[in-house]
PDB file of N, CA and C in Angstrom:
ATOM      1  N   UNK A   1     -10.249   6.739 -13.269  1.00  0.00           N
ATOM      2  CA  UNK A   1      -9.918   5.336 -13.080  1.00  0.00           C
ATOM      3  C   UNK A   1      -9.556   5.109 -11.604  1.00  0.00           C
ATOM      4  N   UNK A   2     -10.217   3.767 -10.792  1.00  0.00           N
ATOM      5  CA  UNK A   2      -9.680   3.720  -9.636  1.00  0.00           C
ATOM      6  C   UNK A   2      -8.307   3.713  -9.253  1.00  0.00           C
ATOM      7  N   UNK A   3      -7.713   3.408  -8.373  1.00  0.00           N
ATOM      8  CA  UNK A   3      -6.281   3.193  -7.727  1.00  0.00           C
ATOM      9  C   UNK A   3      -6.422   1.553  -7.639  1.00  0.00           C
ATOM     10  N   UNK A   4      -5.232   1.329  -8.200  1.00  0.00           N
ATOM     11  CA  UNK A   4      -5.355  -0.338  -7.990  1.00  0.00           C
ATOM     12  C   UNK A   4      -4.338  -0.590  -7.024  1.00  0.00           C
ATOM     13  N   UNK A   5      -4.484  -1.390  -5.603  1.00  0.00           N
ATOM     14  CA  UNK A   5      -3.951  -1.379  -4.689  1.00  0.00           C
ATOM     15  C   UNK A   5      -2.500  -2.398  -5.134  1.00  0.00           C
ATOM     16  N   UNK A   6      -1.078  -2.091  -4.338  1.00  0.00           N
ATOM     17  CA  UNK A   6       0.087  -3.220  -4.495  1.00  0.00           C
ATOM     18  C   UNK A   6      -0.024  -2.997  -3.709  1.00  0.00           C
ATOM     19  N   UNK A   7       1.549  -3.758  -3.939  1.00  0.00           N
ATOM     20  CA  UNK A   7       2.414  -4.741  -3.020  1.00  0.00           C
ATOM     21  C   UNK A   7       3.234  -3.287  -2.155  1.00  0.00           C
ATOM     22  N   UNK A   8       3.405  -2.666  -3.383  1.00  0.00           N
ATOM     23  CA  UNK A   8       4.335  -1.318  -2.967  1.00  0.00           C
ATOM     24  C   UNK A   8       3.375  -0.345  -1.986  1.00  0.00           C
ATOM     25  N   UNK A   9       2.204  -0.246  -2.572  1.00  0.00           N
ATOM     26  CA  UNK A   9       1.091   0.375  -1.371  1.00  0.00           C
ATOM     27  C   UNK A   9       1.358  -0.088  -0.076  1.00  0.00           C
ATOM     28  N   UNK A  10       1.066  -1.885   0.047  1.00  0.00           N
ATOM     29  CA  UNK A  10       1.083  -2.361   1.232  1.00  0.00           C
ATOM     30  C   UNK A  10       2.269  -1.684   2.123  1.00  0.00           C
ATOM     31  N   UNK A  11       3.635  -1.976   1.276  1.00  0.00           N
ATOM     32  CA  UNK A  11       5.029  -1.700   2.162  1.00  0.00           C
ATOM     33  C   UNK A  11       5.060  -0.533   2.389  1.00  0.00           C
ATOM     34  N   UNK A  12       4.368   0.612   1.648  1.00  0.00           N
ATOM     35  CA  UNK A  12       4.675   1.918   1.889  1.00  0.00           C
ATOM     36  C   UNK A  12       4.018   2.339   3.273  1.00  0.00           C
ATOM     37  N   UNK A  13       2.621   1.725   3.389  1.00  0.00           N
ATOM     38  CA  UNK A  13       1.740   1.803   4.640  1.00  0.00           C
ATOM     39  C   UNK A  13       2.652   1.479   5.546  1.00  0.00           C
ATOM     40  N   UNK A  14       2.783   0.225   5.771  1.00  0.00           N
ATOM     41  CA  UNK A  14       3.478  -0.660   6.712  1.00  0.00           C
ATOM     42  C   UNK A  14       4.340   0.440   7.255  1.00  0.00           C
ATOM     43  N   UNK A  15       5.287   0.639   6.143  1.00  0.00           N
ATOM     44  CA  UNK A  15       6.791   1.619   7.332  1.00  0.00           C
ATOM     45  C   UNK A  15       6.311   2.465   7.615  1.00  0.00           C
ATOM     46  N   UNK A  16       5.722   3.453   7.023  1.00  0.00           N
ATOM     47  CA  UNK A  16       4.955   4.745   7.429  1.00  0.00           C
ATOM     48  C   UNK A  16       4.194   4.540   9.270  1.00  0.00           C
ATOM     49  N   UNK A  17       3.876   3.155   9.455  1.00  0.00           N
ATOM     50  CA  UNK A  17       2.809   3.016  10.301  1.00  0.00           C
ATOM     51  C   UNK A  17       4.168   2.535  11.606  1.00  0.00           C
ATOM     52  N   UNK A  18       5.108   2.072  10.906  1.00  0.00           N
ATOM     53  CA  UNK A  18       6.031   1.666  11.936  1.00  0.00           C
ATOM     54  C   UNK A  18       7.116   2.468  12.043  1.00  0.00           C
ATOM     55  N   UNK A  19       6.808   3.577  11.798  1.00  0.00           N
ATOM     56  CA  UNK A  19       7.997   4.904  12.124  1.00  0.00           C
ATOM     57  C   UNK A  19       7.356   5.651  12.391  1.00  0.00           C
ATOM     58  N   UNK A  20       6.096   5.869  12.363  1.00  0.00           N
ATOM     59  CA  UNK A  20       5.484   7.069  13.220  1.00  0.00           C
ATOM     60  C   UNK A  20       4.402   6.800  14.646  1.00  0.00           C
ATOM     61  N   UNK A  21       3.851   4.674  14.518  1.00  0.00           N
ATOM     62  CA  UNK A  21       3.820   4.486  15.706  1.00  0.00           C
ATOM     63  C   UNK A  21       2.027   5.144  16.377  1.00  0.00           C
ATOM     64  N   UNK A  22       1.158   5.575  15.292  1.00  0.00           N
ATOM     65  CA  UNK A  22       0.121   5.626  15.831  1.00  0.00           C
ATOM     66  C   UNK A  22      -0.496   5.050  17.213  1.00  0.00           C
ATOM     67  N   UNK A  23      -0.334   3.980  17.351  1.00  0.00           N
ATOM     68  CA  UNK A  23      -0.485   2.992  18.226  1.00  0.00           C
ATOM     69  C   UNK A  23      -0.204   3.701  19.515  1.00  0.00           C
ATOM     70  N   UNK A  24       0.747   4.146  19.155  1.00  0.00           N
ATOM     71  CA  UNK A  24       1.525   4.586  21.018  1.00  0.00           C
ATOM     72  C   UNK A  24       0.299   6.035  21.946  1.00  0.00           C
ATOM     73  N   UNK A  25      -0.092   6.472  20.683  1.00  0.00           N
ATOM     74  CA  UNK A  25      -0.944   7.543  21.354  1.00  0.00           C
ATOM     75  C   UNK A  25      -2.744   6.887  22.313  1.00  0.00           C
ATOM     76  N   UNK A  26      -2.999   7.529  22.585  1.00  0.00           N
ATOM     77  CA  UNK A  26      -4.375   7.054  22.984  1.00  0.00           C
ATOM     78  C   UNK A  26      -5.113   7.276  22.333  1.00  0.00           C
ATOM     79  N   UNK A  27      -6.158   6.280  22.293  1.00  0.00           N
ATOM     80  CA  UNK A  27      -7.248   5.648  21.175  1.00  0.00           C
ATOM     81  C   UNK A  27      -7.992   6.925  21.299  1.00  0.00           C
ATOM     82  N   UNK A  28      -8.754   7.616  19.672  1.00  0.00           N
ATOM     83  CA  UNK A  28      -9.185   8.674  20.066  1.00  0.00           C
ATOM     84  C   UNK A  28      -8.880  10.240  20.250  1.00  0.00           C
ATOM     85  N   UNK A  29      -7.628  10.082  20.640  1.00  0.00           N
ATOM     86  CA  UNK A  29      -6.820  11.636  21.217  1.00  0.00           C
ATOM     87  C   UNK A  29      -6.552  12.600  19.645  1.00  0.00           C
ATOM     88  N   UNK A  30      -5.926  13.521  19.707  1.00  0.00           N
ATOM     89  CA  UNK A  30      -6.063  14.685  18.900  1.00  0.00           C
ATOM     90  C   UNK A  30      -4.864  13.844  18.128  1.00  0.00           C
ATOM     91  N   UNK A  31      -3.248  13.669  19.555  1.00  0.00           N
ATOM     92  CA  UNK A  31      -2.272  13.116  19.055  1.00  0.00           C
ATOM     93  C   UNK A  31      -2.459  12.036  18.219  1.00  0.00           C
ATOM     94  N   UNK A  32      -2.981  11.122  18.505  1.00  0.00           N
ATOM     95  CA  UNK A  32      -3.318   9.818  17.765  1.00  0.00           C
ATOM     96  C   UNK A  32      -3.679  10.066  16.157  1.00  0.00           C
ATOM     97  N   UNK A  33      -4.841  11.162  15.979  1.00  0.00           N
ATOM     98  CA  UNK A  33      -5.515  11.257  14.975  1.00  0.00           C
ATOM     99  C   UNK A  33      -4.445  12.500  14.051  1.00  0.00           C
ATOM    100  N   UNK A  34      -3.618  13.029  14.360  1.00  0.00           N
ATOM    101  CA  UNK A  34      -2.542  13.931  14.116  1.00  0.00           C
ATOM    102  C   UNK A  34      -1.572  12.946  13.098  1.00  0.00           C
ATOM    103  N   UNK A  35      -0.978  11.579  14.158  1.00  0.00           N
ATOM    104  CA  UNK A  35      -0.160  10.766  13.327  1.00  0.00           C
ATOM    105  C   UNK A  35      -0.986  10.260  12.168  1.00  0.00           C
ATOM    106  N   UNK A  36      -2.004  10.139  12.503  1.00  0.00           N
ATOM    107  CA  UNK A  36      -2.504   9.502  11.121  1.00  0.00           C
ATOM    108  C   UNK A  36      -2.636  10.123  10.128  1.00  0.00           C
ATOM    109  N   UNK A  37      -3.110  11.561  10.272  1.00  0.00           N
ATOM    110  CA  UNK A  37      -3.193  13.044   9.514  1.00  0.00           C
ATOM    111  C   UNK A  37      -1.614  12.955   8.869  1.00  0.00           C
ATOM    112  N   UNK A  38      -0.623  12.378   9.599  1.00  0.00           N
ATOM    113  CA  UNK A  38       0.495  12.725   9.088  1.00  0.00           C
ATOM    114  C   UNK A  38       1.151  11.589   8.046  1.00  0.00           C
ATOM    115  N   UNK A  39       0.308  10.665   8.513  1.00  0.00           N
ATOM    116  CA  UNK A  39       0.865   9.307   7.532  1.00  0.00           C
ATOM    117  C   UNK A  39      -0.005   9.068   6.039  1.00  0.00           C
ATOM    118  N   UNK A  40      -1.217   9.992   6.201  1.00  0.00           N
ATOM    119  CA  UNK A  40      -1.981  10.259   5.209  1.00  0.00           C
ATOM    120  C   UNK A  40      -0.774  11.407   3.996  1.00  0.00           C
ATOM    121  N   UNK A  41      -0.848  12.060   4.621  1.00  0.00           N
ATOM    122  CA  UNK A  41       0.021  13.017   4.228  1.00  0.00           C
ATOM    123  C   UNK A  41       1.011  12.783   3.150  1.00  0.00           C
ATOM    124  N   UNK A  42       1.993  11.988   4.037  1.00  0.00           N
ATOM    125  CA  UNK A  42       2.885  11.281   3.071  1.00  0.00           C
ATOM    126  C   UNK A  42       2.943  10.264   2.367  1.00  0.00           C
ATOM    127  N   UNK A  43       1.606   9.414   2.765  1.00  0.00           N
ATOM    128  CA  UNK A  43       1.241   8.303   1.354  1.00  0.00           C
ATOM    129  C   UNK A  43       0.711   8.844   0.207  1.00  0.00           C
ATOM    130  N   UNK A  44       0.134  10.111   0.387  1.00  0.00           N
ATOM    131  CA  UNK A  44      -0.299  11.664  -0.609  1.00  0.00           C
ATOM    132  C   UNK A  44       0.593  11.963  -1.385  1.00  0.00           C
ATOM    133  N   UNK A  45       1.662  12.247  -1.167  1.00  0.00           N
ATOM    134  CA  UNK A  45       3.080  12.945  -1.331  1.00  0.00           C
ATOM    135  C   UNK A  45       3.786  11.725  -2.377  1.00  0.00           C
ATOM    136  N   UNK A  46       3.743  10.594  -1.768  1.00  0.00           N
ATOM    137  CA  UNK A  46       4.809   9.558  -2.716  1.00  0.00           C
ATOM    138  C   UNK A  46       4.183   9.164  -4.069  1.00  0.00           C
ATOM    139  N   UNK A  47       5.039   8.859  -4.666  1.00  0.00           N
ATOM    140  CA  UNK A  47       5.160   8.361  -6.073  1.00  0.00           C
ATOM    141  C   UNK A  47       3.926   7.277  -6.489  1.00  0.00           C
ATOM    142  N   UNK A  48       3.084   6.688  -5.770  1.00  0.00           N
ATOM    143  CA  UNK A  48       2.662   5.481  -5.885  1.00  0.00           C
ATOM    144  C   UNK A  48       1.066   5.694  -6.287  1.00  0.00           C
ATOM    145  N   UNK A  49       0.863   6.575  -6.179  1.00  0.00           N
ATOM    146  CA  UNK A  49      -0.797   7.094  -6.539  1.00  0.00           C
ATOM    147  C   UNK A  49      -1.587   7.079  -5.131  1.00  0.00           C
ATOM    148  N   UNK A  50      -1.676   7.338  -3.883  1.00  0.00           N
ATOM    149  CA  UNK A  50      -2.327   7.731  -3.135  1.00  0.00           C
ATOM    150  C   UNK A  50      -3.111   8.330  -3.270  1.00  0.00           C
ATOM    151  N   UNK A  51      -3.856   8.377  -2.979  1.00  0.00           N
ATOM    152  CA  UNK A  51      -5.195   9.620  -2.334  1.00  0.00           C
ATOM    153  C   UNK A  51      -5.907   9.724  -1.457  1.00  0.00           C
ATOM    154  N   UNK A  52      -5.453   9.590  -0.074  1.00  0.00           N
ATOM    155  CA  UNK A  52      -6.308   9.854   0.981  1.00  0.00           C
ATOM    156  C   UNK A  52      -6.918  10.935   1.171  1.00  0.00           C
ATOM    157  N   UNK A  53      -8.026  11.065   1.790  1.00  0.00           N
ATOM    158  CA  UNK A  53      -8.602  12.361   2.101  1.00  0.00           C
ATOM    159  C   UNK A  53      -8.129  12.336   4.010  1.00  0.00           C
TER     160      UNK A  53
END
């Protein structure tokens, strides 16, 4: 069965994206693609049904 996207998805992204700040690295870079590796990670990890690859 797919993942049906919320509200709680949305907010979970959101802080994840505003405490670790992808943005700040350069477009491209290892660092950049690392935070995201890492925010994948823990939307993986939480309660909410994630599944990023």
């Amino acid at each position: 069965m797919p993942m049906q996207w919320t509200k709680e998805h949305d907010d979970l992204l959101v802080k994840e994206v505003l405490a670790l700040d992808p943005y700040s690295s350069p477009k491209g870079s290892t660092e950049r693609n690392n935070v995201w590796d890492s925010i994948a990670g823990h939307l993986n990890q939480s309660r909410t049904g994630f599944n990023l690859c």
